[in-house]
N, C-alpha and C. Protein backbone atom coordinates (compact mmCIF):
# COMPACT_ATOMS: atom_id res chain seq x y z
N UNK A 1 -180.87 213.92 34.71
CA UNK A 1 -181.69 213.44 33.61
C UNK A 1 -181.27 212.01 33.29
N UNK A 2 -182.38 210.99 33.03
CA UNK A 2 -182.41 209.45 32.92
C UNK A 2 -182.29 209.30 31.68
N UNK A 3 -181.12 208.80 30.49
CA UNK A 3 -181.02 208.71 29.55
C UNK A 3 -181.89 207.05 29.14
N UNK A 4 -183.03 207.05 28.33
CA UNK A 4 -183.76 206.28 28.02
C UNK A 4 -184.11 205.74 27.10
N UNK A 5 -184.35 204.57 26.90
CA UNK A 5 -184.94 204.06 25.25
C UNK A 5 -186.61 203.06 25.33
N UNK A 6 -186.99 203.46 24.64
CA UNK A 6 -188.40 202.83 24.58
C UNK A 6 -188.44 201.58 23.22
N UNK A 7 -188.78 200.43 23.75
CA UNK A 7 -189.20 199.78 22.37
C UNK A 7 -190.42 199.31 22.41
N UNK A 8 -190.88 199.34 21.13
CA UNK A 8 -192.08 199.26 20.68
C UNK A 8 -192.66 198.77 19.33
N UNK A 9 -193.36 198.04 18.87
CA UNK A 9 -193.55 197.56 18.05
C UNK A 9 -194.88 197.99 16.77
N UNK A 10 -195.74 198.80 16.96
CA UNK A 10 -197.18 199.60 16.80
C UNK A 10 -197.43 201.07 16.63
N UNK A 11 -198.76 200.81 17.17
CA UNK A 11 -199.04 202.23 17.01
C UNK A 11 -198.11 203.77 17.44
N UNK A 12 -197.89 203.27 18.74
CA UNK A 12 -197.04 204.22 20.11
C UNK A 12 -197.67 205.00 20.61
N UNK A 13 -199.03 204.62 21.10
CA UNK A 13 -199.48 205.57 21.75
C UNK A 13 -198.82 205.27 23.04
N UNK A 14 -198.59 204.95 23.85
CA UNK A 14 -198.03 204.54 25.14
C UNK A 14 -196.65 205.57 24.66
N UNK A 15 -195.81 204.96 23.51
CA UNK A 15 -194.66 206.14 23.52
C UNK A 15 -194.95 207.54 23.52
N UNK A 16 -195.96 208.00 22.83
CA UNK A 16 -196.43 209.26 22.58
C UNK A 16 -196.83 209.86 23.96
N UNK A 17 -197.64 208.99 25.05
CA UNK A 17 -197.79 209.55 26.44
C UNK A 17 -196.45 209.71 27.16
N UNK A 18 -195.55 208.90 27.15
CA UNK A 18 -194.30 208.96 27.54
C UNK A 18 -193.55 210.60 27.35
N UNK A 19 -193.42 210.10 25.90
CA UNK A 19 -192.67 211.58 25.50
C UNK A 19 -193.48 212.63 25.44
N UNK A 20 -194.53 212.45 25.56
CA UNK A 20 -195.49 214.01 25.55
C UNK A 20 -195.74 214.65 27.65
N UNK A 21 -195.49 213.63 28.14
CA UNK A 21 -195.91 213.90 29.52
C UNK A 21 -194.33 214.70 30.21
N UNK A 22 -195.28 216.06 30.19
CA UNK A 22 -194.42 217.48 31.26
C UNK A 22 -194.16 217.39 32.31
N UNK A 23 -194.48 216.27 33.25
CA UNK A 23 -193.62 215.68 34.41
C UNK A 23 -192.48 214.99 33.71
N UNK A 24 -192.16 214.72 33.09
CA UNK A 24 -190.96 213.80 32.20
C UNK A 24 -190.16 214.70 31.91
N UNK A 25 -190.44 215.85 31.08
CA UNK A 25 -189.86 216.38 30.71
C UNK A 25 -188.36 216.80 31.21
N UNK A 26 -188.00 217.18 32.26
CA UNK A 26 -186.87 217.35 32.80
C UNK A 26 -186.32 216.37 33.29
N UNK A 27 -187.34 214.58 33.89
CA UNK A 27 -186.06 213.85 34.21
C UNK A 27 -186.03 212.39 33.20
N UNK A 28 -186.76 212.71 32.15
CA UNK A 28 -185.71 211.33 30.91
C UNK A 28 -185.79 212.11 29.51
N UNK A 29 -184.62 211.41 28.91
CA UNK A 29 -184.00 211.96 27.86
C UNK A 29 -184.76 210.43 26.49
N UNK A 30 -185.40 210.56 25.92
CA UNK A 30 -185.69 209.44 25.44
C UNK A 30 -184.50 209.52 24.27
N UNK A 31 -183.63 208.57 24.57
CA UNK A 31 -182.57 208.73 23.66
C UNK A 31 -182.71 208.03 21.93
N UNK A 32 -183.70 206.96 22.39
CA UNK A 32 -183.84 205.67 21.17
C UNK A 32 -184.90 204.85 21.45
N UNK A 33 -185.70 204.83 20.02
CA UNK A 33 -186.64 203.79 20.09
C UNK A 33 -186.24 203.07 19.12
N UNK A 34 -186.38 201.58 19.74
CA UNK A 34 -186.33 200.51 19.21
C UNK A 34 -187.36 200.14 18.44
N UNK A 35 -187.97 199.66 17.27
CA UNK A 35 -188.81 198.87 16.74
C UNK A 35 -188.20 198.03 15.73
N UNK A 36 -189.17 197.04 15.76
CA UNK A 36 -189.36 195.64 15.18
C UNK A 36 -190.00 195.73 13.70
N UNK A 37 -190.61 196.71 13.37
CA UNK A 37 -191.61 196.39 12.44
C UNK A 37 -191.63 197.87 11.17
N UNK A 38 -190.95 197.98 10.30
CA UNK A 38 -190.94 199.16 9.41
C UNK A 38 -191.61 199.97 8.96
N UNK A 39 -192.87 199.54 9.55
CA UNK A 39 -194.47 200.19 8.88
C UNK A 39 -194.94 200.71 10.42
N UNK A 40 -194.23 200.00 11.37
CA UNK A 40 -194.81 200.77 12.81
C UNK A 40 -195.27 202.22 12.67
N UNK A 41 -196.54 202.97 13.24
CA UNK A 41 -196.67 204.30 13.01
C UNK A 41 -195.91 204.67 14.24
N UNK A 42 -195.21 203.59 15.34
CA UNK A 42 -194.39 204.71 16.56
C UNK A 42 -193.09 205.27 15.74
N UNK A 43 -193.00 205.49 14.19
CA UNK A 43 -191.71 205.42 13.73
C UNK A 43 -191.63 206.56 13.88
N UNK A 44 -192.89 207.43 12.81
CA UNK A 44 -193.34 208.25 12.51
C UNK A 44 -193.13 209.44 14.35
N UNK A 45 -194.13 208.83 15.18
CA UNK A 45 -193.66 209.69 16.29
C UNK A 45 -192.60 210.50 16.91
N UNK A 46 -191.83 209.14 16.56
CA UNK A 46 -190.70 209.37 17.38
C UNK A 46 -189.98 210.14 16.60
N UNK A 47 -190.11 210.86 15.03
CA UNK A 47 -189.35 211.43 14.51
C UNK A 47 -189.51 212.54 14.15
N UNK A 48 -191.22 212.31 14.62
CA UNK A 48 -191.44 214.16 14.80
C UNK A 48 -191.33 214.29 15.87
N UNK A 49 -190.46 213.76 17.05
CA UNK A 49 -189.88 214.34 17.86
C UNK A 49 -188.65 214.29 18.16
N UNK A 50 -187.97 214.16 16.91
CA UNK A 50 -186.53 214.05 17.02
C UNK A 50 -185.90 213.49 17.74
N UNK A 51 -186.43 212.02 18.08
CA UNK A 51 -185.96 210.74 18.59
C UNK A 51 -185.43 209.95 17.49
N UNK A 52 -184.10 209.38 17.68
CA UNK A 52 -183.37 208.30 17.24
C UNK A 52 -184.22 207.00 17.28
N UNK A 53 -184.51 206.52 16.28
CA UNK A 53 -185.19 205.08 15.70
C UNK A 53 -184.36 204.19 15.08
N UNK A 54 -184.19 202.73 15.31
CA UNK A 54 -183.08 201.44 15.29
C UNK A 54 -184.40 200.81 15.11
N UNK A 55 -184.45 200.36 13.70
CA UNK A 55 -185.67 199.54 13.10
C UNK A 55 -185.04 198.23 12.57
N UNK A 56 -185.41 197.26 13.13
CA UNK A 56 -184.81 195.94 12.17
C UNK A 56 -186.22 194.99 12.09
N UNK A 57 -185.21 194.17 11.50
CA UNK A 57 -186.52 192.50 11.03
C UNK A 57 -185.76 191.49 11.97
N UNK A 58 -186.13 190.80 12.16
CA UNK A 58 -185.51 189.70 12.99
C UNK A 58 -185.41 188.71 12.08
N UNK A 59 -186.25 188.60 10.74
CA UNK A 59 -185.78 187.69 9.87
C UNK A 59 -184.47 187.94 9.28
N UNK A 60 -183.93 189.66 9.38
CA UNK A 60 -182.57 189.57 8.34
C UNK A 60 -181.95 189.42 9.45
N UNK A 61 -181.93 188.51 10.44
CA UNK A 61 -180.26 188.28 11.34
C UNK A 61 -180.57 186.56 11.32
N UNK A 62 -179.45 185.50 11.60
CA UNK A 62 -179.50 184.43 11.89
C UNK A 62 -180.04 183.98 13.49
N UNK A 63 -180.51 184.76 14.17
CA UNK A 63 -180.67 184.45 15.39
C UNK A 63 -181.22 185.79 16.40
N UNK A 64 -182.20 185.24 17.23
CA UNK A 64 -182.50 186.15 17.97
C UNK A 64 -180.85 187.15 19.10
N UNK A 65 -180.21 185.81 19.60
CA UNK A 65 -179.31 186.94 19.81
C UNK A 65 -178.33 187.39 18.84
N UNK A 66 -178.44 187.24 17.68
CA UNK A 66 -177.26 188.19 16.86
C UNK A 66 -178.55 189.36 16.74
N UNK A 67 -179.57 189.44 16.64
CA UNK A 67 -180.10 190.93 16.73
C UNK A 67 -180.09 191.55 18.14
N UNK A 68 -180.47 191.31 19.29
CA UNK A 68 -179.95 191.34 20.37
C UNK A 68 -178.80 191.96 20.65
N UNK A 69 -177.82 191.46 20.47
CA UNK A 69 -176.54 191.49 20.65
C UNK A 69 -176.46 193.31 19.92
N UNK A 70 -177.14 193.56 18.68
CA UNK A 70 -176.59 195.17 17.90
C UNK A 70 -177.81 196.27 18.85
N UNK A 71 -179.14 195.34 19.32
CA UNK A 71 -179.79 196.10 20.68
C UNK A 71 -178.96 197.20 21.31
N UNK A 72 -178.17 195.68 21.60
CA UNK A 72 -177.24 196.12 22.89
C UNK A 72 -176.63 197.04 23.27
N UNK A 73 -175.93 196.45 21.98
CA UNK A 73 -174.84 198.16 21.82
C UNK A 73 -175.12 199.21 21.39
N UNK A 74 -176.64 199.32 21.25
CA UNK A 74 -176.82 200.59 20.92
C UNK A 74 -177.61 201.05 22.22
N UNK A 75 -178.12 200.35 23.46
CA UNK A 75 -178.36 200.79 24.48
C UNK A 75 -177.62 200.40 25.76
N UNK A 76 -176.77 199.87 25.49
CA UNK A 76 -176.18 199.75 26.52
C UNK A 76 -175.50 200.52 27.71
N UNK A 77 -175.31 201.54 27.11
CA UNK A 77 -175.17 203.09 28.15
C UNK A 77 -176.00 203.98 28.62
N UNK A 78 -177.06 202.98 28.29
CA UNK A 78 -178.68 203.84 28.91
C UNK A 78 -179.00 203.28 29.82
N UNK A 79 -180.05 204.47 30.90
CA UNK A 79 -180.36 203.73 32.42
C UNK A 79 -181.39 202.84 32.64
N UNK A 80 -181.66 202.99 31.24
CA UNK A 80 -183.93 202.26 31.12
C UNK A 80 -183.96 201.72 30.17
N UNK A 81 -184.65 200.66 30.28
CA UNK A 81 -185.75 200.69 28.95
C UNK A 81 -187.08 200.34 29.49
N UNK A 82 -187.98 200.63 28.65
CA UNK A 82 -189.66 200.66 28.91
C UNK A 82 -189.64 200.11 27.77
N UNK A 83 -190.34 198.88 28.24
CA UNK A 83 -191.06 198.23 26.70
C UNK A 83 -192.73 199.12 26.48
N UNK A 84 -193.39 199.32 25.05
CA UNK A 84 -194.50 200.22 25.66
C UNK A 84 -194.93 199.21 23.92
N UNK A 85 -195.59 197.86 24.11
CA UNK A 85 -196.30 197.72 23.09
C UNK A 85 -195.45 196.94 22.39
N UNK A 86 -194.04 196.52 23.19
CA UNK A 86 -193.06 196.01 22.18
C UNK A 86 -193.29 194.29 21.83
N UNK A 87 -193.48 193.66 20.57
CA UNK A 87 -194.34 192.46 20.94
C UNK A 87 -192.96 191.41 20.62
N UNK A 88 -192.13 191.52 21.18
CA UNK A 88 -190.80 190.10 21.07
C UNK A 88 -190.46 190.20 22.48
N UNK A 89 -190.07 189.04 23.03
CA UNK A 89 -190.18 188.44 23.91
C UNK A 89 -188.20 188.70 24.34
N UNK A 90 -188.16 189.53 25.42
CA UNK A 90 -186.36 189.98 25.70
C UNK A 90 -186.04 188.57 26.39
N UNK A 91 -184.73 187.97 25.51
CA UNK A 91 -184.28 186.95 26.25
C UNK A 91 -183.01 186.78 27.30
N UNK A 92 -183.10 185.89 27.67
CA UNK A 92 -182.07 185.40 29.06
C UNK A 92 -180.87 186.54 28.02
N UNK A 93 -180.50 186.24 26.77
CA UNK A 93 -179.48 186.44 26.48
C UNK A 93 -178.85 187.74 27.12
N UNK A 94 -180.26 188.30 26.07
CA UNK A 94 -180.17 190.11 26.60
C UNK A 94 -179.95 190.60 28.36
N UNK A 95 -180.95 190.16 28.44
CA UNK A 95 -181.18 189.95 30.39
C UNK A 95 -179.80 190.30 31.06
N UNK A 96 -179.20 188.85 30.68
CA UNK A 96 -178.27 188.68 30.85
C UNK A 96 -176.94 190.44 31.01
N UNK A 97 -176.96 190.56 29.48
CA UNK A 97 -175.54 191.52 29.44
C UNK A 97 -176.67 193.25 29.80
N UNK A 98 -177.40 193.29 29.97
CA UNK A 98 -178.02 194.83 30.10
C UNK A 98 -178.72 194.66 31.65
N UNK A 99 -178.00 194.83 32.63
CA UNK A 99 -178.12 194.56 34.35
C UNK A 99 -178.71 196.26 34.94
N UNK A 100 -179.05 196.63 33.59
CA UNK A 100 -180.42 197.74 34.31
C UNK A 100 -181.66 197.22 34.30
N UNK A 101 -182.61 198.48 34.35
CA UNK A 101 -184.18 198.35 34.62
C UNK A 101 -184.63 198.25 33.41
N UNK A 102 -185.78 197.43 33.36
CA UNK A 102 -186.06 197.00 32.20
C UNK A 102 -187.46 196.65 32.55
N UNK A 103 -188.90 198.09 32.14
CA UNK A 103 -190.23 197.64 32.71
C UNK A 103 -190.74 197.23 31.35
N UNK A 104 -192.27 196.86 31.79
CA UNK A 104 -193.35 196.43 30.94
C UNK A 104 -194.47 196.96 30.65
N UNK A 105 -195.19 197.16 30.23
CA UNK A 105 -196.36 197.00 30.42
C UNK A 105 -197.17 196.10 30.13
N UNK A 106 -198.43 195.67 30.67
CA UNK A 106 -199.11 194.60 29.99
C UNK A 106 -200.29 194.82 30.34
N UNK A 107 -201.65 194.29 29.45
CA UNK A 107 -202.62 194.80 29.55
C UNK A 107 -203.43 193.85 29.98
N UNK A 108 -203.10 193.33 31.32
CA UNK A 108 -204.31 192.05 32.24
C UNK A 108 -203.20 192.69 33.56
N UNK A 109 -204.45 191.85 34.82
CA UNK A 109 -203.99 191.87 35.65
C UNK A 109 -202.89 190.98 36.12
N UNK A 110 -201.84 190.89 35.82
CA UNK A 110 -201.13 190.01 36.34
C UNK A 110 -201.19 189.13 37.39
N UNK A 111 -200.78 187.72 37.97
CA UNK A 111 -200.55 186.94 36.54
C UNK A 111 -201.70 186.56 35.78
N UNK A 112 -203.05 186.87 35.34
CA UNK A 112 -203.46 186.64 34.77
C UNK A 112 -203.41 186.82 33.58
N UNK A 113 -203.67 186.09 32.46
CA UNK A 113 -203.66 186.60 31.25
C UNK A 113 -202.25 186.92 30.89
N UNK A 114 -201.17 186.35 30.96
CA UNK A 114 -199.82 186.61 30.46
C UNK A 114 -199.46 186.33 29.15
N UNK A 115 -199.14 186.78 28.35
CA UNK A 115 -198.53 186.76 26.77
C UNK A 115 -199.78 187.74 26.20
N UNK A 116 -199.53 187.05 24.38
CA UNK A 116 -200.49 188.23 23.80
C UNK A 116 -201.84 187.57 24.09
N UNK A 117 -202.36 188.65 23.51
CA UNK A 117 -204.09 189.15 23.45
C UNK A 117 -204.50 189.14 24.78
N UNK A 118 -204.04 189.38 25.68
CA UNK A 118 -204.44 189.37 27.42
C UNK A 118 -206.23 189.94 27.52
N UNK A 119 -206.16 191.11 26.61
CA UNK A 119 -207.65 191.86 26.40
C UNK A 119 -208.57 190.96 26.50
N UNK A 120 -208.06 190.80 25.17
CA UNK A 120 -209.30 189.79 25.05
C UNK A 120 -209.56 188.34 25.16
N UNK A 121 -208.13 187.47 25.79
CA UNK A 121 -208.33 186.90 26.95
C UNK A 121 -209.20 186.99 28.06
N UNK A 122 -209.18 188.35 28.37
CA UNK A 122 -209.51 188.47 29.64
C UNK A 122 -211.36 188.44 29.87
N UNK A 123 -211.82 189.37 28.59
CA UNK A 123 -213.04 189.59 28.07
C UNK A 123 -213.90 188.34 28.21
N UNK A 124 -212.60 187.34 27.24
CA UNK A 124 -213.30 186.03 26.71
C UNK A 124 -213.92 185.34 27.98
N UNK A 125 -213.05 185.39 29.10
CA UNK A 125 -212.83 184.72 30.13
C UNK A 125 -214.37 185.31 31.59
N UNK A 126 -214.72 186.34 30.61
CA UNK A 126 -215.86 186.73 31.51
C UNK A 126 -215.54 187.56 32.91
N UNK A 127 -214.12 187.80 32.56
CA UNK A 127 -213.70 188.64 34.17
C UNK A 127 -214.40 190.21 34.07
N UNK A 128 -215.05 190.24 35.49
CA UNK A 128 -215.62 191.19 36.09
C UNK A 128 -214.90 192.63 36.06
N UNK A 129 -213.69 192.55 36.52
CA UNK A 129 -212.12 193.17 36.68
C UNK A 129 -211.19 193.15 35.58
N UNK A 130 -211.34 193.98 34.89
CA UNK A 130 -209.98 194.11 33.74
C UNK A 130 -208.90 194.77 34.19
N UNK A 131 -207.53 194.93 34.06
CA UNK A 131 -206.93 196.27 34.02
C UNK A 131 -205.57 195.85 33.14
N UNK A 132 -204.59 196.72 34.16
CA UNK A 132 -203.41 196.31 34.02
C UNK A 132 -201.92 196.30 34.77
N UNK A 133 -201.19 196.19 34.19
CA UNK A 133 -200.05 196.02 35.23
C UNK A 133 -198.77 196.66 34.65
N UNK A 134 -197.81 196.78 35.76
CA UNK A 134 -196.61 197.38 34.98
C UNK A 134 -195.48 196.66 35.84
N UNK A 135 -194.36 196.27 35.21
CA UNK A 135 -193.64 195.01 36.31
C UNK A 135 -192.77 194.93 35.50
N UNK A 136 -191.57 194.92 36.46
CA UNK A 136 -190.22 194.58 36.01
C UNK A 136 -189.94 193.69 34.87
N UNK A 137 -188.62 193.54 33.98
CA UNK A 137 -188.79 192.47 32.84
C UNK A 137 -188.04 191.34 33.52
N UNK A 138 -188.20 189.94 33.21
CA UNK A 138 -187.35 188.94 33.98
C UNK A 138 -187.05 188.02 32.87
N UNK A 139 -186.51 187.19 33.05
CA UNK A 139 -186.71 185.91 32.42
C UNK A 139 -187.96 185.12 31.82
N UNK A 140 -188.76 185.39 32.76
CA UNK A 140 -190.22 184.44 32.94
C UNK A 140 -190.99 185.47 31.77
N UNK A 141 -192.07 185.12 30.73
CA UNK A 141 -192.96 185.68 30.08
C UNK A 141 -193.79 187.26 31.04
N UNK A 142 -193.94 187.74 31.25
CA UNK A 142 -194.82 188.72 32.06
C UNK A 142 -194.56 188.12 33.10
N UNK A 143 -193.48 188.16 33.69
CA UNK A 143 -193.64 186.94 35.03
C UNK A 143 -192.47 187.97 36.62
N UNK A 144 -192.05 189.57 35.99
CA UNK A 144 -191.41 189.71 37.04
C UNK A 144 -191.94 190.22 37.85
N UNK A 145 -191.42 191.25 38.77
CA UNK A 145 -192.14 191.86 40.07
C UNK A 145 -193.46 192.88 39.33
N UNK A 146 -194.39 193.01 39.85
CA UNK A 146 -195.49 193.78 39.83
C UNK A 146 -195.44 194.91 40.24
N UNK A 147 -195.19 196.32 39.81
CA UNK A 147 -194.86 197.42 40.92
C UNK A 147 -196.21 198.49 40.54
N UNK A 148 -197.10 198.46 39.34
CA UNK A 148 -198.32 199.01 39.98
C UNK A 148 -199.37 198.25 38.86
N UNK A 149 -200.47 198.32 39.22
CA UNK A 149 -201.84 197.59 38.88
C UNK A 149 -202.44 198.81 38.81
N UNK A 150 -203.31 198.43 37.76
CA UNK A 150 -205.13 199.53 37.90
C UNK A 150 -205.86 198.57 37.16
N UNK A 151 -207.27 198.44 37.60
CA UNK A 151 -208.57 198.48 36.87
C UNK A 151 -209.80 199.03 37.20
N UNK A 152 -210.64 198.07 36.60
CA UNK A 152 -211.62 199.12 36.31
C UNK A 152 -212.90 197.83 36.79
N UNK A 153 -214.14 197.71 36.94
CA UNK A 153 -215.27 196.70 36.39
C UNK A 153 -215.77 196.85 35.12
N UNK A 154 -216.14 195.61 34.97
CA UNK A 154 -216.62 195.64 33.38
C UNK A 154 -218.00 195.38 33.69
N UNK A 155 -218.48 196.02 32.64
CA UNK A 155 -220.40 196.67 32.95
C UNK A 155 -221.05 195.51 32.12
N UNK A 156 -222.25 195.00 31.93
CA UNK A 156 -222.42 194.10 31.34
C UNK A 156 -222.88 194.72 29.99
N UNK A 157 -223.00 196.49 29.64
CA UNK A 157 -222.54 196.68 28.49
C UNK A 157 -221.62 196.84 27.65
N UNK A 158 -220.35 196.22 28.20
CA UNK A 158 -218.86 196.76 28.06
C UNK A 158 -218.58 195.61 26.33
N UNK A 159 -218.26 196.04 25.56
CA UNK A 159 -217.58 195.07 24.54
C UNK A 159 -216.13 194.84 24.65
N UNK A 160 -215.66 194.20 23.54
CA UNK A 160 -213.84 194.20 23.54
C UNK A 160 -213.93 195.22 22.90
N UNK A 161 -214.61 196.39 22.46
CA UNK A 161 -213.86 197.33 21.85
C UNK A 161 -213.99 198.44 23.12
N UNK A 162 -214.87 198.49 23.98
CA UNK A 162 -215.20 199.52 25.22
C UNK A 162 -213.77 199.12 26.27
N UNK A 163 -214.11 197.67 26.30
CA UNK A 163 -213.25 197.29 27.52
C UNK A 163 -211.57 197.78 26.73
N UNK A 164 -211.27 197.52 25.38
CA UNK A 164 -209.80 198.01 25.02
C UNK A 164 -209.36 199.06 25.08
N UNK A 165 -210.79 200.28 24.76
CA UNK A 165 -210.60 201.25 25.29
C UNK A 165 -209.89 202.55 26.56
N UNK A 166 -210.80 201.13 27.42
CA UNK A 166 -210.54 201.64 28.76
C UNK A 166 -209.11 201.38 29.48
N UNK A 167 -208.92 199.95 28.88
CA UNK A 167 -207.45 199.68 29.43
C UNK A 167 -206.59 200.30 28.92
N UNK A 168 -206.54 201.25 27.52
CA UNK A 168 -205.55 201.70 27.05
C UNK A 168 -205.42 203.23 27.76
N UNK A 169 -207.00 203.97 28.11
CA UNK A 169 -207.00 205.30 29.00
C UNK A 169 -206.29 204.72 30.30
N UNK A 170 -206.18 203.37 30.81
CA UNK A 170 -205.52 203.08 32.14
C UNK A 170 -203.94 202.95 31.96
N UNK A 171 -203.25 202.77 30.94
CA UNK A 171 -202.18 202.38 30.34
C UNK A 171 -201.73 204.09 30.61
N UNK A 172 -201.93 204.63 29.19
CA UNK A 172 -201.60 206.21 29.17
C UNK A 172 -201.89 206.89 30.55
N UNK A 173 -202.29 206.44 31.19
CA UNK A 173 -202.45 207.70 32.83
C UNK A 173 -201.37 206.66 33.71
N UNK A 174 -201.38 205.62 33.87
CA UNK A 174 -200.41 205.00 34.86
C UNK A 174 -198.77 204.75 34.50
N UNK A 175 -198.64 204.40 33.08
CA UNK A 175 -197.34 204.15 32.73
C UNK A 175 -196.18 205.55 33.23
N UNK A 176 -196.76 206.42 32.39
CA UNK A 176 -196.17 208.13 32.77
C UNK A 176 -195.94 207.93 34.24
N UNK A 177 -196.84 207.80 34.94
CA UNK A 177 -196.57 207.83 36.49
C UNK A 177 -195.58 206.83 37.38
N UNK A 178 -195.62 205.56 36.74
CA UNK A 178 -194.82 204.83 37.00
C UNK A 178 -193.69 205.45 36.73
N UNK A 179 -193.32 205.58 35.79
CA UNK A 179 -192.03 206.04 35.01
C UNK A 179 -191.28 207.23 36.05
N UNK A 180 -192.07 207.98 36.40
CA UNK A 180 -192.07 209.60 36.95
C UNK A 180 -191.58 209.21 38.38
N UNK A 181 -192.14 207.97 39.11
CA UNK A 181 -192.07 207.80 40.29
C UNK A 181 -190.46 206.87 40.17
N UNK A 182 -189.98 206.26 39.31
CA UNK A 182 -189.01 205.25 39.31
C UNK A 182 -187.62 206.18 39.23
N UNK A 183 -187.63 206.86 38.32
CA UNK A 183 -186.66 208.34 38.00
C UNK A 183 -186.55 208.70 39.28
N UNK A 184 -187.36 209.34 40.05
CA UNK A 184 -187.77 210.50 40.81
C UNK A 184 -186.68 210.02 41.90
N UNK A 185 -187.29 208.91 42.59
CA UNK A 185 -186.69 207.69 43.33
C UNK A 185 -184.96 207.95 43.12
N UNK A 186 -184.72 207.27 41.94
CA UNK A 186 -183.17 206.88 41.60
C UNK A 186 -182.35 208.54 41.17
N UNK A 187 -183.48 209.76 41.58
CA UNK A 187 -182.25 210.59 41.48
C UNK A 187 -181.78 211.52 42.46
């Protein structure tokens, strides 16, 4: 069993597929979710499932790595993290001292559309092809290895609320699988 932490910043539905998906079940332990934001409803999730939650502000520390840095030590003996929605940007610092796996998700095809609002970036941008991607964390913004893609075409009745839709049903069916296949692999 893959002792794990998810951070996240929102709703959590992405965490909620995580921890709800029965292929998981026997190989990760979601030990801790991280969030950013005190009103997040992933708080709420994670505690009706008797997951450990580490909630801060980044305004009450002097510096991104002095919050970082208490991250750390509270995951630092874990084999993962999955960012799933988490919206701060992991730096060199972190990178640096936590020399595990560390995925993403993001909701464009990579590299297209990198940072926020990718959606509706992508929408704006008139692409035919929406999806998304799931890829290692690096240094670079959305910028590490790519290890799976999905999309979809966009219909010329599709809105940003159809097309957000869809990328988020592509999110919840591929992330789980990613996840399932990366474990599976390393045990």
């Amino acid at each position: 069993m893959k002792k794990v932490a998810i951070f996240a910043s929102g709703t959590g539905s992405n965490f909620e597929k995580i921890a709800d998906d029965e292929r998981l079940k026997d190989k990760i332990s979601i030990e801790l979710l991280v969030c950013d934001r005190k009103d997040a409803a992933v708080i709420r999730k994670a505690h009706d499932r008797n997951i450990k939650v580490f909630i801060f502000s980044a305004k009450d520390f002097e510096s991104k790595e002095a919050y970082e840095s208490v991250i750390f030590e509270k995951v630092k003996d874990l084999e993962y993290i999955f960012l799933a929605g988490y919206m701060r940007i992991i730096s060199p610092y972190f990178l640096d001292r936590y020399k595990k796996t560390i995925l993403n998700l993001h909701p464009s095809l990579l590299p297209k559309f990198k940072g926020k609002d990718a959606i509706e970036q992508a929408f704006n941008a008139g692409e035919k092809e929406i999806g998304i991607s799931i890829h290692y964390v690096n240094e670079e913004l959305d910028g590490g290895k790519v290890i799976a893609q999905r999309s979809f075409k966009v219909s010329d009745e599709d809105t940003i609320e159809t097309v957000t839709e869809k990328v988020h049903k592509l999110e919840h069916k591929l992330y789980p699988e990613v996840i399932l296949k990366l474990v599976e692999e390393a045990l």
